[in-house]
PDB file of N, CA and C in Angstrom:
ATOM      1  N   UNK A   1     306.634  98.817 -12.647  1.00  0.00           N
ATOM      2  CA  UNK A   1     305.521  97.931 -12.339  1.00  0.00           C
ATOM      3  C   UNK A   1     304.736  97.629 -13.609  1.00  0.00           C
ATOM      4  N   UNK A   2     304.434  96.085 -13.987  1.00  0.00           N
ATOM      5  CA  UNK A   2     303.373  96.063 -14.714  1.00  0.00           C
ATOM      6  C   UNK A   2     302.157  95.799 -14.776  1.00  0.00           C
ATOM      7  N   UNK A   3     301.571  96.199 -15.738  1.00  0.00           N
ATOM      8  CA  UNK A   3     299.366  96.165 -15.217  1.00  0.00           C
ATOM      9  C   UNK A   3     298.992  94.841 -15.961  1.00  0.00           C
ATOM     10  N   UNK A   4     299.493  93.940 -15.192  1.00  0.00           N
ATOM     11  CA  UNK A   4     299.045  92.681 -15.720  1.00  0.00           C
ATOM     12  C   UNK A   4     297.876  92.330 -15.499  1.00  0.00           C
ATOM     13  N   UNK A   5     296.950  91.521 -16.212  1.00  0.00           N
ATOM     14  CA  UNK A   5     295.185  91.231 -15.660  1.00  0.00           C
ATOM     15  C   UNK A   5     295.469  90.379 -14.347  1.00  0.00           C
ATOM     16  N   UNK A   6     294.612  91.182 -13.870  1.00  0.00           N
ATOM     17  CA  UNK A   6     294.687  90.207 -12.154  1.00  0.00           C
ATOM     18  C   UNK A   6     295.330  90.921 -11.114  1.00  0.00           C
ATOM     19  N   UNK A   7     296.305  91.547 -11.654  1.00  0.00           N
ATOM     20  CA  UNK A   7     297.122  92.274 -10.436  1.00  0.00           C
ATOM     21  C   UNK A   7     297.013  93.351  -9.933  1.00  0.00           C
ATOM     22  N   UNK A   8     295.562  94.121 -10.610  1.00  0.00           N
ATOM     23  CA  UNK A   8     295.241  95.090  -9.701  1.00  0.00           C
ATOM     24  C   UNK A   8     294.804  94.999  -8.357  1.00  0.00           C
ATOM     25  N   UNK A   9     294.863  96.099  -7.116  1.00  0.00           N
ATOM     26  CA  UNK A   9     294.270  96.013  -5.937  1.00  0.00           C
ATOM     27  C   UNK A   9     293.027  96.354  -5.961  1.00  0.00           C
ATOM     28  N   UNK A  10     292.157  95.608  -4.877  1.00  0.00           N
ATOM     29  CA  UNK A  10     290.726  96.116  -4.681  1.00  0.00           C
ATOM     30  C   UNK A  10     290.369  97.382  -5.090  1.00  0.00           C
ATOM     31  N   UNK A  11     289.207  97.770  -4.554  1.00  0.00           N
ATOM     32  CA  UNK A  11     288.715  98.910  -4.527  1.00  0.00           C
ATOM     33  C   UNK A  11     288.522  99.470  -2.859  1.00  0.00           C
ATOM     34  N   UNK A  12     288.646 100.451  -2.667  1.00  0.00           N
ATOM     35  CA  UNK A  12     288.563 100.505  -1.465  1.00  0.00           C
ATOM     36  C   UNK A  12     286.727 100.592  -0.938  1.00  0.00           C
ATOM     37  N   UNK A  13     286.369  99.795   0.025  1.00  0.00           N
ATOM     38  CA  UNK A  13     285.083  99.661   0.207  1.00  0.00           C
ATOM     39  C   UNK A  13     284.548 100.000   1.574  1.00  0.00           C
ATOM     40  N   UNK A  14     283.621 101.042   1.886  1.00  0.00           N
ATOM     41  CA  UNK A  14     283.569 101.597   2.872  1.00  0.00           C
ATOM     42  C   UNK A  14     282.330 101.153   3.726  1.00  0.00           C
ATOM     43  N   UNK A  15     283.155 100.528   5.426  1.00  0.00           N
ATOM     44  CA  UNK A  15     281.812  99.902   5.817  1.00  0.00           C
ATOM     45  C   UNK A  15     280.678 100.237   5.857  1.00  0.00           C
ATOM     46  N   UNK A  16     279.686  98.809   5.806  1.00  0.00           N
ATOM     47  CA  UNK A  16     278.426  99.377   5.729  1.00  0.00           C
ATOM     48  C   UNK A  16     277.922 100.182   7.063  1.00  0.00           C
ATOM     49  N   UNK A  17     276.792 100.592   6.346  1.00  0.00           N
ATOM     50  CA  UNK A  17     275.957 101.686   7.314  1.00  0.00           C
ATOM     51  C   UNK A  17     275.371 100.926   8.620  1.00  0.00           C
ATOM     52  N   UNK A  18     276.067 101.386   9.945  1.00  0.00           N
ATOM     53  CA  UNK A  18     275.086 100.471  11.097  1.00  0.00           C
ATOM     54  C   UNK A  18     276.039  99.391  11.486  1.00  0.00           C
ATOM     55  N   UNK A  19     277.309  99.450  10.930  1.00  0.00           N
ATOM     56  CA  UNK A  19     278.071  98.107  10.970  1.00  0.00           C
ATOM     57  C   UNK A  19     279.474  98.991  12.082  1.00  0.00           C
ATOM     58  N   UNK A  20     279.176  99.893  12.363  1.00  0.00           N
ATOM     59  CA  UNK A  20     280.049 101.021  13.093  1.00  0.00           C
ATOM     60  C   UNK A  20     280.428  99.800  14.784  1.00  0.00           C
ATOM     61  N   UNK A  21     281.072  99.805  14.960  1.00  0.00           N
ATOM     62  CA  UNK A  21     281.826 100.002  16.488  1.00  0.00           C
ATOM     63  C   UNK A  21     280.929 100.233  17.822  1.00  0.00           C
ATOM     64  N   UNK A  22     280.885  99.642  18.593  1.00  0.00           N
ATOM     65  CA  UNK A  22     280.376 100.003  19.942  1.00  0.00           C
ATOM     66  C   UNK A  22     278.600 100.321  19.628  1.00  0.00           C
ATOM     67  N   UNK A  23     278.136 100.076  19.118  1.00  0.00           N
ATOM     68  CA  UNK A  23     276.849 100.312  19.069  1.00  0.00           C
ATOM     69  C   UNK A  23     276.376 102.109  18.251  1.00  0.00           C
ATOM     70  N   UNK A  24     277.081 102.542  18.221  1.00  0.00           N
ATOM     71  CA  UNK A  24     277.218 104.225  17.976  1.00  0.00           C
ATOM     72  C   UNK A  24     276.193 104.297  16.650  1.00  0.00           C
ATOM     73  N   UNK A  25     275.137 105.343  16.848  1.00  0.00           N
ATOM     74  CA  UNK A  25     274.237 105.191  15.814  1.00  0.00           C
ATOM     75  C   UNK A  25     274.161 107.336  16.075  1.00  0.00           C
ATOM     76  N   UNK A  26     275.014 107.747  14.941  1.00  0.00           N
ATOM     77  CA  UNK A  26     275.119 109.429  15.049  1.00  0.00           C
ATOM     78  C   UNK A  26     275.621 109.488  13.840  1.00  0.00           C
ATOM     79  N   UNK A  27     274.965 110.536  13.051  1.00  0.00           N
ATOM     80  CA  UNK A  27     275.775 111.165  11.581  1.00  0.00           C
ATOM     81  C   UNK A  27     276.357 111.967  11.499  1.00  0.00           C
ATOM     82  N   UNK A  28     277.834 111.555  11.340  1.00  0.00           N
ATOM     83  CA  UNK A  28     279.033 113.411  11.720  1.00  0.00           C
ATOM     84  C   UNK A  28     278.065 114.034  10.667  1.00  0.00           C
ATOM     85  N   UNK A  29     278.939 115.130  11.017  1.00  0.00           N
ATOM     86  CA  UNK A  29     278.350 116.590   9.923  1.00  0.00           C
ATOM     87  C   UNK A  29     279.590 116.293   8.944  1.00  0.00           C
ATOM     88  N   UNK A  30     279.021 116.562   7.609  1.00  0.00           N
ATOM     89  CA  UNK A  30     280.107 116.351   6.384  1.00  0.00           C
ATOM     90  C   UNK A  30     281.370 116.990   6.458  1.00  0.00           C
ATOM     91  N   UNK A  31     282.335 116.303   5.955  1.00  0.00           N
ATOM     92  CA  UNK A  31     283.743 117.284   5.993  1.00  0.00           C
ATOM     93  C   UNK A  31     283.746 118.613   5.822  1.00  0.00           C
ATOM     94  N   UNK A  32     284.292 119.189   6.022  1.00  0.00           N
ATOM     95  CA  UNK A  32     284.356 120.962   5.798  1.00  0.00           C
ATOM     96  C   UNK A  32     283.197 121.300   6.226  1.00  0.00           C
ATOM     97  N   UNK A  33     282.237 121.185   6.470  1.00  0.00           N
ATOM     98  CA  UNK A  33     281.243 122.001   7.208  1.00  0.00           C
ATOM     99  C   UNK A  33     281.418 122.534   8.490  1.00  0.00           C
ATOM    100  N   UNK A  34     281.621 123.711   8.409  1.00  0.00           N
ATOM    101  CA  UNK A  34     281.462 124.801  10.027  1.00  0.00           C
ATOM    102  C   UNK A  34     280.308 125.219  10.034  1.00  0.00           C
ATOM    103  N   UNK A  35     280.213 125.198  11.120  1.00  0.00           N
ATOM    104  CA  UNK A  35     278.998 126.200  12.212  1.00  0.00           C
ATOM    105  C   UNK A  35     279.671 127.551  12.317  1.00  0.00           C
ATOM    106  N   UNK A  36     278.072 128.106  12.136  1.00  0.00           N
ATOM    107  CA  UNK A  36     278.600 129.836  13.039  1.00  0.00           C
ATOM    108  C   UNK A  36     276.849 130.409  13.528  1.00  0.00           C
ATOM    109  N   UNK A  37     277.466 131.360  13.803  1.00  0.00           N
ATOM    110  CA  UNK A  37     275.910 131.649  14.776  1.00  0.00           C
ATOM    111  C   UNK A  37     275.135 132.704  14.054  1.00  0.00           C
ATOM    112  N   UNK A  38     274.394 133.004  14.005  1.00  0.00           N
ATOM    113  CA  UNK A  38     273.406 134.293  13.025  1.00  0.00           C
ATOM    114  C   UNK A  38     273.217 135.399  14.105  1.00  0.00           C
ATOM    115  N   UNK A  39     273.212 136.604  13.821  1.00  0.00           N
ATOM    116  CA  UNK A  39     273.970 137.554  14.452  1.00  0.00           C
ATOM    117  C   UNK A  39     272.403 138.290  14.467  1.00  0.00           C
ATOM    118  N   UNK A  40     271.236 138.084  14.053  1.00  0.00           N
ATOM    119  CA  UNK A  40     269.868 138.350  13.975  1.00  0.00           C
ATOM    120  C   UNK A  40     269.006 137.553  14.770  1.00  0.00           C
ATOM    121  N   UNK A  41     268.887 136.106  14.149  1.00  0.00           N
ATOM    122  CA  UNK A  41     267.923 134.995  15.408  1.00  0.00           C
ATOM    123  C   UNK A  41     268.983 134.031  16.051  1.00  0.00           C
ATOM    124  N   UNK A  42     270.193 134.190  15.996  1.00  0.00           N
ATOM    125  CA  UNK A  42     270.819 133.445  17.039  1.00  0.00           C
ATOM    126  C   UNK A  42     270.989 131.693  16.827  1.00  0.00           C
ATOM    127  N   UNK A  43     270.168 131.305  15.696  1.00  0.00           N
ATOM    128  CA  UNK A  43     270.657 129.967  15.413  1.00  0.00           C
ATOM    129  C   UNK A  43     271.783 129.675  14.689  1.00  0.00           C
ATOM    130  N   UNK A  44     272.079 128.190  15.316  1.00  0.00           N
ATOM    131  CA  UNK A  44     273.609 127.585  14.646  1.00  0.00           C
ATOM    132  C   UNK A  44     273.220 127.745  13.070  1.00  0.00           C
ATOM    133  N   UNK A  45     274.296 127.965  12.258  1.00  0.00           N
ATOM    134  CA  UNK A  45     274.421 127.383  11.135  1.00  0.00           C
ATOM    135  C   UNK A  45     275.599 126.648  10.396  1.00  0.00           C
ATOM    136  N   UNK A  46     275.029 125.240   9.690  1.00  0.00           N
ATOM    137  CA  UNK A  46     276.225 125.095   9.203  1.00  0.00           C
ATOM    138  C   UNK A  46     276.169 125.177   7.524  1.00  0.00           C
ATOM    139  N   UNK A  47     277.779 125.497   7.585  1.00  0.00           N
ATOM    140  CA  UNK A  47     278.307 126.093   6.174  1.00  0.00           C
ATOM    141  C   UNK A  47     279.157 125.419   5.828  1.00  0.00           C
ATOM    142  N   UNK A  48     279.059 124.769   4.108  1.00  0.00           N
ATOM    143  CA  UNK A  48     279.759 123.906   3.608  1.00  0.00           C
ATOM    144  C   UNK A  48     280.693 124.299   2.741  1.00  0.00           C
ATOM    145  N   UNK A  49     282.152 124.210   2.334  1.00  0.00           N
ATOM    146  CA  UNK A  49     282.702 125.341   1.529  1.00  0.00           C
ATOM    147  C   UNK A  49     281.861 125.593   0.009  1.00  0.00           C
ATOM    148  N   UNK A  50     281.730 127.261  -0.298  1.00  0.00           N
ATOM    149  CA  UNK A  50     281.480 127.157  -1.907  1.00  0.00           C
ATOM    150  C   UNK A  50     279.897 127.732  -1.324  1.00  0.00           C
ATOM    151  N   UNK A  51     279.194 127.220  -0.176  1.00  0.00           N
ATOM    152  CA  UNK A  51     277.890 127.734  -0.257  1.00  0.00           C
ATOM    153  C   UNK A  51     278.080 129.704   0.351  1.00  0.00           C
ATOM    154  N   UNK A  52     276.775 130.214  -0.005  1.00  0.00           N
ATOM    155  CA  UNK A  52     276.782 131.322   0.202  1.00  0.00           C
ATOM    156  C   UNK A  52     276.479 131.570   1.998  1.00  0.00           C
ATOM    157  N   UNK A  53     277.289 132.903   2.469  1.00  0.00           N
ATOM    158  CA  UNK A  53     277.163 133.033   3.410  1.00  0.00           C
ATOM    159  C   UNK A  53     275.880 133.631   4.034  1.00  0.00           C
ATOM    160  N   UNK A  54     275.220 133.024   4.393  1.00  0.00           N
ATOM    161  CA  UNK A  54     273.286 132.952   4.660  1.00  0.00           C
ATOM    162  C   UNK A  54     273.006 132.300   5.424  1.00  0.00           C
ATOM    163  N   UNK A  55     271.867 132.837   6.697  1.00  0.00           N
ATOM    164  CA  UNK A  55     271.258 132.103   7.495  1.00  0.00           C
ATOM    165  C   UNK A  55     269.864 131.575   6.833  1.00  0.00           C
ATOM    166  N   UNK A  56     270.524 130.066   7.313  1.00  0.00           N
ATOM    167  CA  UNK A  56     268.642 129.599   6.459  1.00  0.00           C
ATOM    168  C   UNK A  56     267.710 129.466   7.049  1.00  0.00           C
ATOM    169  N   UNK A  57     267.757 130.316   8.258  1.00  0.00           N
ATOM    170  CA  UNK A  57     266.217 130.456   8.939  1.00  0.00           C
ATOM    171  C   UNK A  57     265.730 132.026   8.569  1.00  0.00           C
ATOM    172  N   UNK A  58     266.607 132.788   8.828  1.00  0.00           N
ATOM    173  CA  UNK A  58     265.943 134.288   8.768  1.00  0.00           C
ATOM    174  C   UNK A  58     266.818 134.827   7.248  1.00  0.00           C
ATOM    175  N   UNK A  59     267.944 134.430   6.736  1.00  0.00           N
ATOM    176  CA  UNK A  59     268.185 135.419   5.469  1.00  0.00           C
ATOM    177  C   UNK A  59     269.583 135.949   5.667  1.00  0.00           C
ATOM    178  N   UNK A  60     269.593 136.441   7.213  1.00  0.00           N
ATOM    179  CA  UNK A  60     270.337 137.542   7.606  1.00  0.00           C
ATOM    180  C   UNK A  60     271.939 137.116   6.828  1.00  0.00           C
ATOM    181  N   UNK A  61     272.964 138.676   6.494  1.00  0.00           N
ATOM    182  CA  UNK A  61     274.194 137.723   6.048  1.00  0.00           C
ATOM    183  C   UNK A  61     275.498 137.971   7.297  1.00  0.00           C
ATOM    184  N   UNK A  62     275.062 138.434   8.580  1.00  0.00           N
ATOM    185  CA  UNK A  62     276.149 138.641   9.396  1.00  0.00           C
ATOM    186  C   UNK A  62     276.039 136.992  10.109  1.00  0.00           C
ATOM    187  N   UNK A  63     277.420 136.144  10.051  1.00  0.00           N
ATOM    188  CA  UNK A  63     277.579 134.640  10.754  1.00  0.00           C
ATOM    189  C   UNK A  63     278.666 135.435  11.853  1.00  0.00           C
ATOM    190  N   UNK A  64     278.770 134.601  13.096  1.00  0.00           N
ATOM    191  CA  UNK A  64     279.876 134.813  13.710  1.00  0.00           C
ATOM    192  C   UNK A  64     280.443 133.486  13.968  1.00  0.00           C
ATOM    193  N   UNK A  65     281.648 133.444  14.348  1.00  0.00           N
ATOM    194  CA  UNK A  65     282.669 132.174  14.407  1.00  0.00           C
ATOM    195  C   UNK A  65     282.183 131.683  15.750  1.00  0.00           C
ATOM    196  N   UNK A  66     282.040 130.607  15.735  1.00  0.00           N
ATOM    197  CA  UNK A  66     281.862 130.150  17.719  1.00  0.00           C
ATOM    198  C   UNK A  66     283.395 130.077  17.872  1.00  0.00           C
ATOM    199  N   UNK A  67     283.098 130.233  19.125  1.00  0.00           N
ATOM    200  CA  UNK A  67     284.558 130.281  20.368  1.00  0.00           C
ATOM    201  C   UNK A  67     284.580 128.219  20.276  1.00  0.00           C
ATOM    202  N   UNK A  68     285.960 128.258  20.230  1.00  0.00           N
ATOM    203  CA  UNK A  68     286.252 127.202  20.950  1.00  0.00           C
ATOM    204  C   UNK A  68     285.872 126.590  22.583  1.00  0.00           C
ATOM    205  N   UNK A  69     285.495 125.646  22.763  1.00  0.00           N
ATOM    206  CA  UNK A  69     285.077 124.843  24.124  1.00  0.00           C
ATOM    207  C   UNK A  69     286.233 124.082  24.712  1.00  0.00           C
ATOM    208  N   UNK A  70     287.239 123.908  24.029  1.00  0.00           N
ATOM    209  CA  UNK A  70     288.060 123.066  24.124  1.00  0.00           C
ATOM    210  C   UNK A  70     288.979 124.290  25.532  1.00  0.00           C
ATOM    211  N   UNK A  71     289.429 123.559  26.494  1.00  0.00           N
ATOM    212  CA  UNK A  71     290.081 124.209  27.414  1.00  0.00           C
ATOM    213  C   UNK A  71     291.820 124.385  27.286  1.00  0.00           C
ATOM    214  N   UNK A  72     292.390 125.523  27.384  1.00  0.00           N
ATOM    215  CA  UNK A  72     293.625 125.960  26.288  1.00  0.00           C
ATOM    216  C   UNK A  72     294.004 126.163  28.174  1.00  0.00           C
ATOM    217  N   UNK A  73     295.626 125.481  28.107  1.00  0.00           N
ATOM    218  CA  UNK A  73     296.492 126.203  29.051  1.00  0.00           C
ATOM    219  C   UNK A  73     297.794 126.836  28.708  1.00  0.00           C
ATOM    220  N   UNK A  74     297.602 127.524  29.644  1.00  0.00           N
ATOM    221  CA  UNK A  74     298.479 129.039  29.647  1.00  0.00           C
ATOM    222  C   UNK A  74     300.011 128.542  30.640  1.00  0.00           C
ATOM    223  N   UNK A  75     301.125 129.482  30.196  1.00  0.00           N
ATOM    224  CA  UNK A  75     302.292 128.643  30.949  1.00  0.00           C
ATOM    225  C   UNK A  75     301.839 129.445  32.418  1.00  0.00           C
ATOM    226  N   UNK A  76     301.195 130.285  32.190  1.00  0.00           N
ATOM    227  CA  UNK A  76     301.197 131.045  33.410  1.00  0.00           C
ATOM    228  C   UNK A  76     300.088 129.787  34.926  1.00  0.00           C
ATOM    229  N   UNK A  77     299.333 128.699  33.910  1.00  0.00           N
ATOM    230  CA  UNK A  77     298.338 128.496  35.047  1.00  0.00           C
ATOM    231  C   UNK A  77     299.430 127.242  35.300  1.00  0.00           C
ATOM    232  N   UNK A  78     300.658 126.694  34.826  1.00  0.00           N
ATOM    233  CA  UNK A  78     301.222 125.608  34.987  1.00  0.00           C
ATOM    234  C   UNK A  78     301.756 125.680  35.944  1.00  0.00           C
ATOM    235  N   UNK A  79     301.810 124.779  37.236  1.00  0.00           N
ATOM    236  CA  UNK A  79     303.126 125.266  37.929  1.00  0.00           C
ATOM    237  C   UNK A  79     304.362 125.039  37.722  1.00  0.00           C
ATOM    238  N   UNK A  80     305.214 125.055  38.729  1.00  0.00           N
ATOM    239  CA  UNK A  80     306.902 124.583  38.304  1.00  0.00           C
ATOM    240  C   UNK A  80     307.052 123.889  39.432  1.00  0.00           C
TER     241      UNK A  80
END
């Protein structure tokens, strides 16, 4: 391939803000960020990779993983 003037492709340009689909006005939580719960006052926290493991309401350093919500079947509840 050659890099002739002109023949590069765009840039990729990411829609604007508010210009979303169906009316939907919500800010995901950034990539890689998990939640876990503080094992002292019980609030969510979320954790972005690289940050330290800390609740930023009370300090405390025990997080626990939340359980999945998502409903998991078993071959046992399937019938035949």
């Amino acid at each position: 391939m050659s890099s002739a003037p002109g023949s590069q492709r765009e840039a990729y340009q990411p829609p604007a803000a508010g210009s979303s689909g169906g009316g939907r006005s919500y800010v995901p939580a950034p990539a890689g960020t998990m939640f876990y719960l503080c094992a002292e006052c019980g609030v969510k926290v979320g954790i972005n990779k690289g940050e330290p493991i800390r609740c930023k309401e009370c300090g405390h350093r025990i997080l626990y993983k939340q359980r999945t919500t998502r409903y998991l079947k078993s071959k046992s509840t399937i019938p035949k």
